[in-house]
Protein backbone atom coordinates (compact mmCIF):
# COMPACT_ATOMS: atom_id res chain seq x y z
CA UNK A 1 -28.76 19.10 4.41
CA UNK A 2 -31.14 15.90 5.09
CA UNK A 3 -30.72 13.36 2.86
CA UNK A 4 -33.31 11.44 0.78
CA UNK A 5 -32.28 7.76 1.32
CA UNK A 6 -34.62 6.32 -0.73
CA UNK A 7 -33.41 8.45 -4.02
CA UNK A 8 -29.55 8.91 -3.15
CA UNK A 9 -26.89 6.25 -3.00
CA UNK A 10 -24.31 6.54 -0.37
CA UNK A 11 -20.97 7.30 -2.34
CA UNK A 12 -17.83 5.74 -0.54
CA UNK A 13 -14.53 6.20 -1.96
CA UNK A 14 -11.54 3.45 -0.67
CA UNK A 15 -8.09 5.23 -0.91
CA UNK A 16 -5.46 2.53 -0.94
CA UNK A 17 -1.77 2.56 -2.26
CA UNK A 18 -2.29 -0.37 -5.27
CA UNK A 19 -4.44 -2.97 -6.51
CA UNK A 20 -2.49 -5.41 -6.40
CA UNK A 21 -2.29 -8.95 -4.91
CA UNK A 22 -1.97 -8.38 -0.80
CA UNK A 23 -3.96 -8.95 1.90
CA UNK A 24 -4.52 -5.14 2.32
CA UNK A 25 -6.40 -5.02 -1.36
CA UNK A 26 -8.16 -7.94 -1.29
CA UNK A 27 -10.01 -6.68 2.06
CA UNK A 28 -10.40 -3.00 -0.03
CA UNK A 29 -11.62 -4.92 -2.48
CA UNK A 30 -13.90 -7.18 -0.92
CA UNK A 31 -15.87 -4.45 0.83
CA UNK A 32 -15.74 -2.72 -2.11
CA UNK A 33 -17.71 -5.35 -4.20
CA UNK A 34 -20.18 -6.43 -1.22
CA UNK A 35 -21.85 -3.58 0.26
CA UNK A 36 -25.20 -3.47 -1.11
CA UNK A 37 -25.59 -2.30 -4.46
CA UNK A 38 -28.67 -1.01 -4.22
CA UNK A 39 -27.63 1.37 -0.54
CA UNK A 40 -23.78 1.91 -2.22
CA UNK A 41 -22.02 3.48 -4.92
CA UNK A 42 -18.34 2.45 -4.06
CA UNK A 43 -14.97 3.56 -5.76
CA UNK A 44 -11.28 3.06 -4.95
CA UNK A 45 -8.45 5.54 -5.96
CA UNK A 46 -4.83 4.12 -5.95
CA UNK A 47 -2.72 6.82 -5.36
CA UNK A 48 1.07 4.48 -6.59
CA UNK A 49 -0.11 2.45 -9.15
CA UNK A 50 -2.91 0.01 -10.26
CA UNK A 51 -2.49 -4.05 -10.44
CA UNK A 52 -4.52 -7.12 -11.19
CA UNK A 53 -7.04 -6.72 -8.91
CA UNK A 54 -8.87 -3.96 -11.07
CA UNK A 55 -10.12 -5.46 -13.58
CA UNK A 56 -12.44 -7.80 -10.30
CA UNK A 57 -13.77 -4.51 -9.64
CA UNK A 58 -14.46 -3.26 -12.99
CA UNK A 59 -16.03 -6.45 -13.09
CA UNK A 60 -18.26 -5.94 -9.54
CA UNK A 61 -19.34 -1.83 -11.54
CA UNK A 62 -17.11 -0.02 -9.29
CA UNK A 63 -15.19 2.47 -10.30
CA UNK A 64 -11.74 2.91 -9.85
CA UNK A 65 -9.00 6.15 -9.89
CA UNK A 66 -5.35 6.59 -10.15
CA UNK A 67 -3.26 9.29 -9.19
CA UNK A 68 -0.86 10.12 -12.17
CA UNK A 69 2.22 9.87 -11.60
CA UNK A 70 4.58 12.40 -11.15
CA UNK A 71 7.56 10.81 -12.64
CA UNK A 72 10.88 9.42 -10.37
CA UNK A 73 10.83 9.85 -6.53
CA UNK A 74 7.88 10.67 -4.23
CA UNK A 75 5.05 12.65 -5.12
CA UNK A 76 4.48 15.42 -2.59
CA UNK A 77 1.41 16.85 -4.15
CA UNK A 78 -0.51 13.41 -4.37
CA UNK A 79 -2.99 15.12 -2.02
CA UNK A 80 -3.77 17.65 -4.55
CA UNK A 81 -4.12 15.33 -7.42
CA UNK A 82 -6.24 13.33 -5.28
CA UNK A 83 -8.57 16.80 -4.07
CA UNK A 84 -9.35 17.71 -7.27
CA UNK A 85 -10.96 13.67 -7.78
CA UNK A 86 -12.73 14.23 -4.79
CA UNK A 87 -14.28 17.81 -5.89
CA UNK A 88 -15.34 16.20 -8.65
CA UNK A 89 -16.76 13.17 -7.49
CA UNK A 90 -18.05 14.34 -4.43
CA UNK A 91 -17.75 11.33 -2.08
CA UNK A 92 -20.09 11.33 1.31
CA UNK A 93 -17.47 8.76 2.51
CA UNK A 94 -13.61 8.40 1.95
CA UNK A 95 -12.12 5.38 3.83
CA UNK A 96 -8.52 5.42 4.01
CA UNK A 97 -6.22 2.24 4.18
CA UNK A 98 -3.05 2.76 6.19
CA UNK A 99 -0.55 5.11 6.40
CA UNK A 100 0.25 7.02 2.95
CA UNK A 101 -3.82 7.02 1.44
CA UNK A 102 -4.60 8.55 5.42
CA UNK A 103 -2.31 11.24 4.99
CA UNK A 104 -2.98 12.06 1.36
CA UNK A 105 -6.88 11.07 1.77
CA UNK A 106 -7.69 12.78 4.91
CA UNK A 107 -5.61 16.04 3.31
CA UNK A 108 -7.48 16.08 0.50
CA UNK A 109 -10.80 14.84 1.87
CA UNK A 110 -10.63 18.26 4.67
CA UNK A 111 -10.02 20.48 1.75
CA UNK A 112 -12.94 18.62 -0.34
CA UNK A 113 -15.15 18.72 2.78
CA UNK A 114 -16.24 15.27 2.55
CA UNK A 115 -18.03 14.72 5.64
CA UNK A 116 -17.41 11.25 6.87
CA UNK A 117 -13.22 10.23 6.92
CA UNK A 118 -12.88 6.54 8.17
CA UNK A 119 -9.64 5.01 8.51
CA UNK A 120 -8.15 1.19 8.59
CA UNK A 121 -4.89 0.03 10.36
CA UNK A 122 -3.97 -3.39 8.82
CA UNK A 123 -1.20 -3.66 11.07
CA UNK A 124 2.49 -2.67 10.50
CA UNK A 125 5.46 -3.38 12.73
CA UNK A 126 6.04 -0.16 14.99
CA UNK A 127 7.98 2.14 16.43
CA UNK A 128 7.23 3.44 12.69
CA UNK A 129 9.21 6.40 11.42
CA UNK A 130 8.51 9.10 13.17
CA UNK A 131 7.24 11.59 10.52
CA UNK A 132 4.38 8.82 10.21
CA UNK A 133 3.68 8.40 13.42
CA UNK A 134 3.40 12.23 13.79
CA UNK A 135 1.35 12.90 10.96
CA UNK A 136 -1.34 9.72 12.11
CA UNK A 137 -1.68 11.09 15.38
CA UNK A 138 -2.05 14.70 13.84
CA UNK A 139 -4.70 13.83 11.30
CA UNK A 140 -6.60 11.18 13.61
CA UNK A 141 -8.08 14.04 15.00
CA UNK A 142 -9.69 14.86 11.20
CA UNK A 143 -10.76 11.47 11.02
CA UNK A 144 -14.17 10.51 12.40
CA UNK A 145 -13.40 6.53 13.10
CA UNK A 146 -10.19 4.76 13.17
CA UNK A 147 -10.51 1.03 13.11
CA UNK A 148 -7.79 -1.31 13.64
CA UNK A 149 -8.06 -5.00 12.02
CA UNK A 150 -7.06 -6.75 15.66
CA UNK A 151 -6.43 -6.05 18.80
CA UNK A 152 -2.69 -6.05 18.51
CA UNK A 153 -2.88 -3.30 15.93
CA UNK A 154 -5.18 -1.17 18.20
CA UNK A 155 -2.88 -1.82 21.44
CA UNK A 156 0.26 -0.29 18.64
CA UNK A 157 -1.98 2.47 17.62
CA UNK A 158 -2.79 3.45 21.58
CA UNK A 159 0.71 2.69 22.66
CA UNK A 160 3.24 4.26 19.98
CA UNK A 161 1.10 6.99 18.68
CA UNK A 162 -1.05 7.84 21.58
CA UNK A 163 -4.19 7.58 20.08
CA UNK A 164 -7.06 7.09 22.82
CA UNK A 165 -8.13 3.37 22.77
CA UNK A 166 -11.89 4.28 23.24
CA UNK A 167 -11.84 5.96 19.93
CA UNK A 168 -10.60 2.89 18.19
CA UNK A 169 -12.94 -0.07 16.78
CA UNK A 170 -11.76 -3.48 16.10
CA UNK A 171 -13.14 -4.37 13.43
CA UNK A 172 -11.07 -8.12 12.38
CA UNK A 173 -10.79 -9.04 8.38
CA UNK A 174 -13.45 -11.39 7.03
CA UNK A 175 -13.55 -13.54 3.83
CA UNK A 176 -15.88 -15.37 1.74
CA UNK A 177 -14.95 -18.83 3.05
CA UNK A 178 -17.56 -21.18 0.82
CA UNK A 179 -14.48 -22.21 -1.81
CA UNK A 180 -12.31 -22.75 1.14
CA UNK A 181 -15.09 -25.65 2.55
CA UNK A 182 -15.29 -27.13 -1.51
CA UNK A 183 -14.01 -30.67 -1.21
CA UNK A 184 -10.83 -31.29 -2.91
CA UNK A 185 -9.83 -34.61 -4.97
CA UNK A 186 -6.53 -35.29 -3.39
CA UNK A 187 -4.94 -37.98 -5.85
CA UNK A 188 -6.16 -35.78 -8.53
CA UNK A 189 -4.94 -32.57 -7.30
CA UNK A 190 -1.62 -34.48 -6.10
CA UNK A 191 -1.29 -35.75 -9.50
CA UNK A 192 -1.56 -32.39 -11.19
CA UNK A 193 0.92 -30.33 -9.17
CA UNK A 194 3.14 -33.37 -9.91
CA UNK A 195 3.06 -34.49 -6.88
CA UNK A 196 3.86 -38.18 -5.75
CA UNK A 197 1.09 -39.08 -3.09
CA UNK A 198 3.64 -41.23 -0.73
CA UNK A 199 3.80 -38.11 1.58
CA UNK A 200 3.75 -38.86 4.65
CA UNK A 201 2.83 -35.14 5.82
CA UNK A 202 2.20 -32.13 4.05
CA UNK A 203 2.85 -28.42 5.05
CA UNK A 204 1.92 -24.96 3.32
CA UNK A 205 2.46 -21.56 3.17
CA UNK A 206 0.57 -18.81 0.89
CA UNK A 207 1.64 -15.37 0.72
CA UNK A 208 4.28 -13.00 -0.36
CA UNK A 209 7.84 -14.30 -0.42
CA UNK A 210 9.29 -11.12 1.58
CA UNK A 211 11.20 -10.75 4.44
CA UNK A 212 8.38 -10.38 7.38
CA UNK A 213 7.20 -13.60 5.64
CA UNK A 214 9.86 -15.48 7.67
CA UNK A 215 10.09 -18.20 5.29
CA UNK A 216 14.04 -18.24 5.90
CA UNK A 217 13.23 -20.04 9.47
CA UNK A 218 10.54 -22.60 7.91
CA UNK A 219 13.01 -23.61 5.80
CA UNK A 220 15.86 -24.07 8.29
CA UNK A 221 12.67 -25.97 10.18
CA UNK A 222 12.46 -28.42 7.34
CA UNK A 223 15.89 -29.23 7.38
CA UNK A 224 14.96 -30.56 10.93
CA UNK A 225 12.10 -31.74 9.86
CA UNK A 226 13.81 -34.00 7.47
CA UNK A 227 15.67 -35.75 9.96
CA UNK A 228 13.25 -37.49 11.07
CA UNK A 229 10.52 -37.50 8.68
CA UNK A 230 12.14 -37.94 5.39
CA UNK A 231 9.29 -37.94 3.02
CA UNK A 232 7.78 -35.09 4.70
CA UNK A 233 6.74 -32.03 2.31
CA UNK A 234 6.24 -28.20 1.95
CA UNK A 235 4.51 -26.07 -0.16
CA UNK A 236 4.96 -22.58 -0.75
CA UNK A 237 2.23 -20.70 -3.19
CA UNK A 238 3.56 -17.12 -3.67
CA UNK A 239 5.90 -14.48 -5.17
CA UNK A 240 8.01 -11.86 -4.44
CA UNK A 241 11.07 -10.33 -4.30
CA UNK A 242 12.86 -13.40 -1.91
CA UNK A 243 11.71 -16.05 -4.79
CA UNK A 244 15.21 -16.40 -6.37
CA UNK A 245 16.87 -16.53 -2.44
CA UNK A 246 14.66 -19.11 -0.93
CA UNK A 247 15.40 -21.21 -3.96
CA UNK A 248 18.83 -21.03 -3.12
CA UNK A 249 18.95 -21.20 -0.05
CA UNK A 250 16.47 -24.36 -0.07
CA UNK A 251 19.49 -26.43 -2.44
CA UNK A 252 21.99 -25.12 0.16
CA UNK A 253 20.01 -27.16 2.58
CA UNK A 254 19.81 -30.23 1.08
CA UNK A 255 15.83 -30.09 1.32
CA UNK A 256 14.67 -29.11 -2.66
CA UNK A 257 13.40 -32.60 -2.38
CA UNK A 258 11.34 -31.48 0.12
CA UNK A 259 10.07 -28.01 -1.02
CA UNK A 260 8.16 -27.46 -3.89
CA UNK A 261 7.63 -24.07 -5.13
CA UNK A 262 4.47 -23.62 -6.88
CA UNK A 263 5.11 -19.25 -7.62
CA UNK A 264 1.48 -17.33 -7.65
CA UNK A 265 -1.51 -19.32 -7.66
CA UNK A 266 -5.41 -18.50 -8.07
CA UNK A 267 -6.24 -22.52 -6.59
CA UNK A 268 -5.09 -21.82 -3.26
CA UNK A 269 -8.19 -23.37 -2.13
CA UNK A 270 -7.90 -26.26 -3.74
CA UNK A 271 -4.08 -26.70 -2.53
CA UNK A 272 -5.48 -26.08 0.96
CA UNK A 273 -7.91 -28.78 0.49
CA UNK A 274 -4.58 -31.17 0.29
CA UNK A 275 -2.47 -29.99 3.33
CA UNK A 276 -2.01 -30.99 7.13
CA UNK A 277 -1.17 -28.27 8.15
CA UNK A 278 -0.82 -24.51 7.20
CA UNK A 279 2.79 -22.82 9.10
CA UNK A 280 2.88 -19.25 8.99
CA UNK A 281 6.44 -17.99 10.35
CA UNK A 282 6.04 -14.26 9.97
CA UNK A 283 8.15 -12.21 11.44
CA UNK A 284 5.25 -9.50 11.50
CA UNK A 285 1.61 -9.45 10.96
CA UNK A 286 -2.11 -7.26 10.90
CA UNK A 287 -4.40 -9.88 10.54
CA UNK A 288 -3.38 -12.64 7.97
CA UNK A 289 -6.05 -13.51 5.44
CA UNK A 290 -3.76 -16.56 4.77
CA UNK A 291 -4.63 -17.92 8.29
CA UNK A 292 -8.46 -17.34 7.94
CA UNK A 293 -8.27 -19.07 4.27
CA UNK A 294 -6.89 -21.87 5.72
CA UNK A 295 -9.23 -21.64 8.94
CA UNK A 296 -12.07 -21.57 6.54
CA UNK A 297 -10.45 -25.17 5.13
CA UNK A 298 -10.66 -26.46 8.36
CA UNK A 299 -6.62 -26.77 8.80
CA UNK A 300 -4.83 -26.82 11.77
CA UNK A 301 -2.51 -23.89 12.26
CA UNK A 302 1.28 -23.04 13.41
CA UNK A 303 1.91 -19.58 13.75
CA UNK A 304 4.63 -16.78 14.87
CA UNK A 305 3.11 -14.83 17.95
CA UNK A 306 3.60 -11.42 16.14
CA UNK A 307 0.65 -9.08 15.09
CA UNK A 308 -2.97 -10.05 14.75
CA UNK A 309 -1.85 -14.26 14.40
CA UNK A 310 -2.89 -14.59 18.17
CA UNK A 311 -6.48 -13.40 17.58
CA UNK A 312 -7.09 -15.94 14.69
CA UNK A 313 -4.90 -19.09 15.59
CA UNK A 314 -5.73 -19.74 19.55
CA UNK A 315 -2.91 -21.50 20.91
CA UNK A 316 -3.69 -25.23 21.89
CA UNK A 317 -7.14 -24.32 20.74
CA UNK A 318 -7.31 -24.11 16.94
CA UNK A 319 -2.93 -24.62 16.32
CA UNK A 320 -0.07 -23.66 17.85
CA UNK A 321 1.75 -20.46 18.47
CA UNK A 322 5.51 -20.51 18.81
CA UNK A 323 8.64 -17.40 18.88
CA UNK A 324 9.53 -15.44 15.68
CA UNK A 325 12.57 -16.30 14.32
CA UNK A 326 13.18 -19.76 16.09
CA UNK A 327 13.66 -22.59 13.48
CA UNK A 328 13.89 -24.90 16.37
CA UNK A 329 10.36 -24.13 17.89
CA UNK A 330 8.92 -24.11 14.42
CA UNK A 331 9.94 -28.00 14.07
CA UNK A 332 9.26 -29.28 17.12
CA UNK A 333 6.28 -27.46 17.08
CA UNK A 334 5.32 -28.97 13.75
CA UNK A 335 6.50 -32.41 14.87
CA UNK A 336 4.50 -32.56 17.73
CA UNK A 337 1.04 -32.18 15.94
CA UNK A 338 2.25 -34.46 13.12
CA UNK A 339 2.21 -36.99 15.80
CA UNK A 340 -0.84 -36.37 17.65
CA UNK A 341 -3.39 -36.99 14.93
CA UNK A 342 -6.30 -37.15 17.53
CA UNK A 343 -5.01 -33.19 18.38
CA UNK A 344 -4.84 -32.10 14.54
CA UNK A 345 -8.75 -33.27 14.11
CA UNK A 346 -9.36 -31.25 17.06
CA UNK A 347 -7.42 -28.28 15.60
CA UNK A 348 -9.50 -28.43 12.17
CA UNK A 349 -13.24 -28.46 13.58
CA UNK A 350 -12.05 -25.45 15.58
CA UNK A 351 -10.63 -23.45 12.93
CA UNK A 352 -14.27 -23.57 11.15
CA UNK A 353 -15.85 -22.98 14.18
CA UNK A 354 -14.16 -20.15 15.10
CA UNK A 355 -13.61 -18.69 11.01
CA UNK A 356 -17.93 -19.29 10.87
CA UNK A 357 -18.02 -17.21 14.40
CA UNK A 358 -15.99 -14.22 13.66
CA UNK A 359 -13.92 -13.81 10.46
CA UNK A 360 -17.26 -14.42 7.51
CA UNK A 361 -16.95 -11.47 4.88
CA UNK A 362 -20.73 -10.75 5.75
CA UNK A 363 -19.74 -10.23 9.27
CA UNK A 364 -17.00 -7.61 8.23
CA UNK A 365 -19.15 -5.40 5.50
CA UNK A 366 -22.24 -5.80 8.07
CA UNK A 367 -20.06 -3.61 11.19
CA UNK A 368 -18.47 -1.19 7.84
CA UNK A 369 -21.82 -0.89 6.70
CA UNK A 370 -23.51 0.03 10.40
CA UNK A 371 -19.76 2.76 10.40
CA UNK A 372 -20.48 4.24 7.61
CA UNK A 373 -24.18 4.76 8.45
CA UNK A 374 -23.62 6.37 11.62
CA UNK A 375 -21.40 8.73 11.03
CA UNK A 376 -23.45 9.71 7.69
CA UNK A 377 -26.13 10.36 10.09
CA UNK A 378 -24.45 12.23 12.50
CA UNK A 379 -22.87 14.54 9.73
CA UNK A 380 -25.87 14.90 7.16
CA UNK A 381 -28.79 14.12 9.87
């Protein structure tokens, strides 16, 4: 059946596994918000649980779901729970965010007949189990697009589940970078974290503190580091389940002069605005908001080659990329643009140049919005 366009909103449903604080939500969430309001009625479902990042979009009118829980252990009839949302709601549009929302959401959606399935690939570290892998490349084929978030994740899809790379769009994260560009009072911010502003250098990290974070090898850097630059410091904005770990292992270094701690924060922009440098030692990767924040700050980078870091930091370019899991590359790495001040100026104008050029949030929701369109078209006519 044609449809009116100027009296019917486009309904698109997200299907994601939380709302909570991750680089995977706050991309669901930011093209949840953006797309125009007056073209888009959005929702999102979270089939595990909810989180913080509801109530921004409550906030933004859209509408959100859960899928009740079935008590202890995995729910193997998500899919259902989630069908009879879909019946109701009716969707023209379900977009799927990796693995567990594709299989339940693209389930659910066939039996539904929604007629548009799109699905994201934020990047995971592969060979995945097996069962997943199976079931993706099964239910790719009920899917209309699937986009990956870099090129890395596309080259896994093609490679380790076989998926035809013509039939995969790249379609990179993008942020709102205006409070990244904000100037920042350094003495005052300094003087607030409780910071002494003698440093000589500082480094940062924001994210999760979880293994494929890495942080273990930035911290063994910094005990290099240290060495030589003695009043040299790092900070590390985050939580997670490593917190208690790195904060032992950083007094079994000697360095807890040297790293401060500051657990989750909602000023990252502002910290930004007082670093060198942001370091990023993951051990894997999609495509980092973290390293687009801090290109969007006009920071210099130093990155593990893993994932979708590549396509944002450009090595000798923008920062520098160096081997997971290498302590000793990390700090000599880090040394060497400490020292070369000329090279970290050169590093900061082209992180904004390159953020402005591909990674704006209005560049993102403008190739999701022309996605959704097409297929719409091509299904309703």
């Amino acid at each position: 059946m044609r449809r009116d366009r100027k009296r019917e909103k486009i309904k698109v449903m997200h299907i994601t596994h939380d709302l909570n604080i991750g680089g995977l939500q706050r991309v669901v969430v930011d093209i949840a918000t953006s797309l125009e309001k007056s073209e888009y009625r959005v929702s999102v479902c979270a089939l595990r649980e909810e989180g913080p990042l509801k109530g921004e979009l409550l906030d933004s009118g859209v509408k959100t779901f859960k899928i009740p829980a079935a008590g202890n252990g995995v729910d193997y009839l998500s899919f259902l729970k989630l069908f009879r949302i879909l019946r109701k709601e009716r969707p023209d549009i379900i977009h799927t965010h990796n693995t567990h929302p594709l299989i339940d959401g693209v389930t659910a959606a066939v039996m539904a007949r929604v007629p548009v399935r799109i699905h994201t690939d934020h990047g995971r570290q592969f060979p995945d189990k097996k069962r997943y892998m199976f079931a993706e490349r099964t239910l790719a084929h009920f899917t209309d697009q699937i986009v990956a978030v870099s090129e890395k994740a596309k080259k896994d899809l093609s490679s380790y589940e076989k998926l035809d790379p013509r039939g995969i769009a790249v379609i990179p994260n993008g942020i709102d970078g205006a409070k990244y560009r904000r100037k920042v009072n350094r003495a005052d911010k300094l003087k607030e974290l409780g910071i002494r502003s003698g440093n000589s250098t500082i480094l940062g990290f924001a994210g999760r503190l979880s293994p494929e974070k890495g942080l273990i090898y930035l911290l063994e850097a910094m005990k290099l580091l240290v060495r030589d630059i003695p009043d040299i410091l790092l900070l590390i904005a985050g939580e997670g389940d490593l917190s208690e770990e790195l904060g032992e292992k950083t007094g079994e270094l000697g360095i807890t002069q040297n790293v401060i701690f500051l657990g989750p924060r909602s000023d990252v922009n502002e910290i930004m605005g007082i670093m060198d440098m942001l370091v990023l030692p993951s051990l894997r990767e999609g495509l980092p908001l973290v390293l687009l924040e801090a290109m969007a700050a006009s920071l210099p980078l130093v990155a593990t080659d893993v994932g979708g870091n590549g396509q944002a930091v450009r090595n000798g370019v923008n920062g520098f990329l160096v081997r997971p899991r290498d302590a000793q590359a990390l700090c000599s790495t880090i040394k060497n643009l400490i020292r070369h001040e000329n090279i970290r100026k050169e590093f900061a104008r082209k992180s904004l140049q390159i953020f402005t050029e591909n990674y704006t949030i209005a560049r993102m929701i403008s190739e999701y919005d022309r996605l959704y369109k097409k297929y719409l078209a091509l299904k309703t006519g």
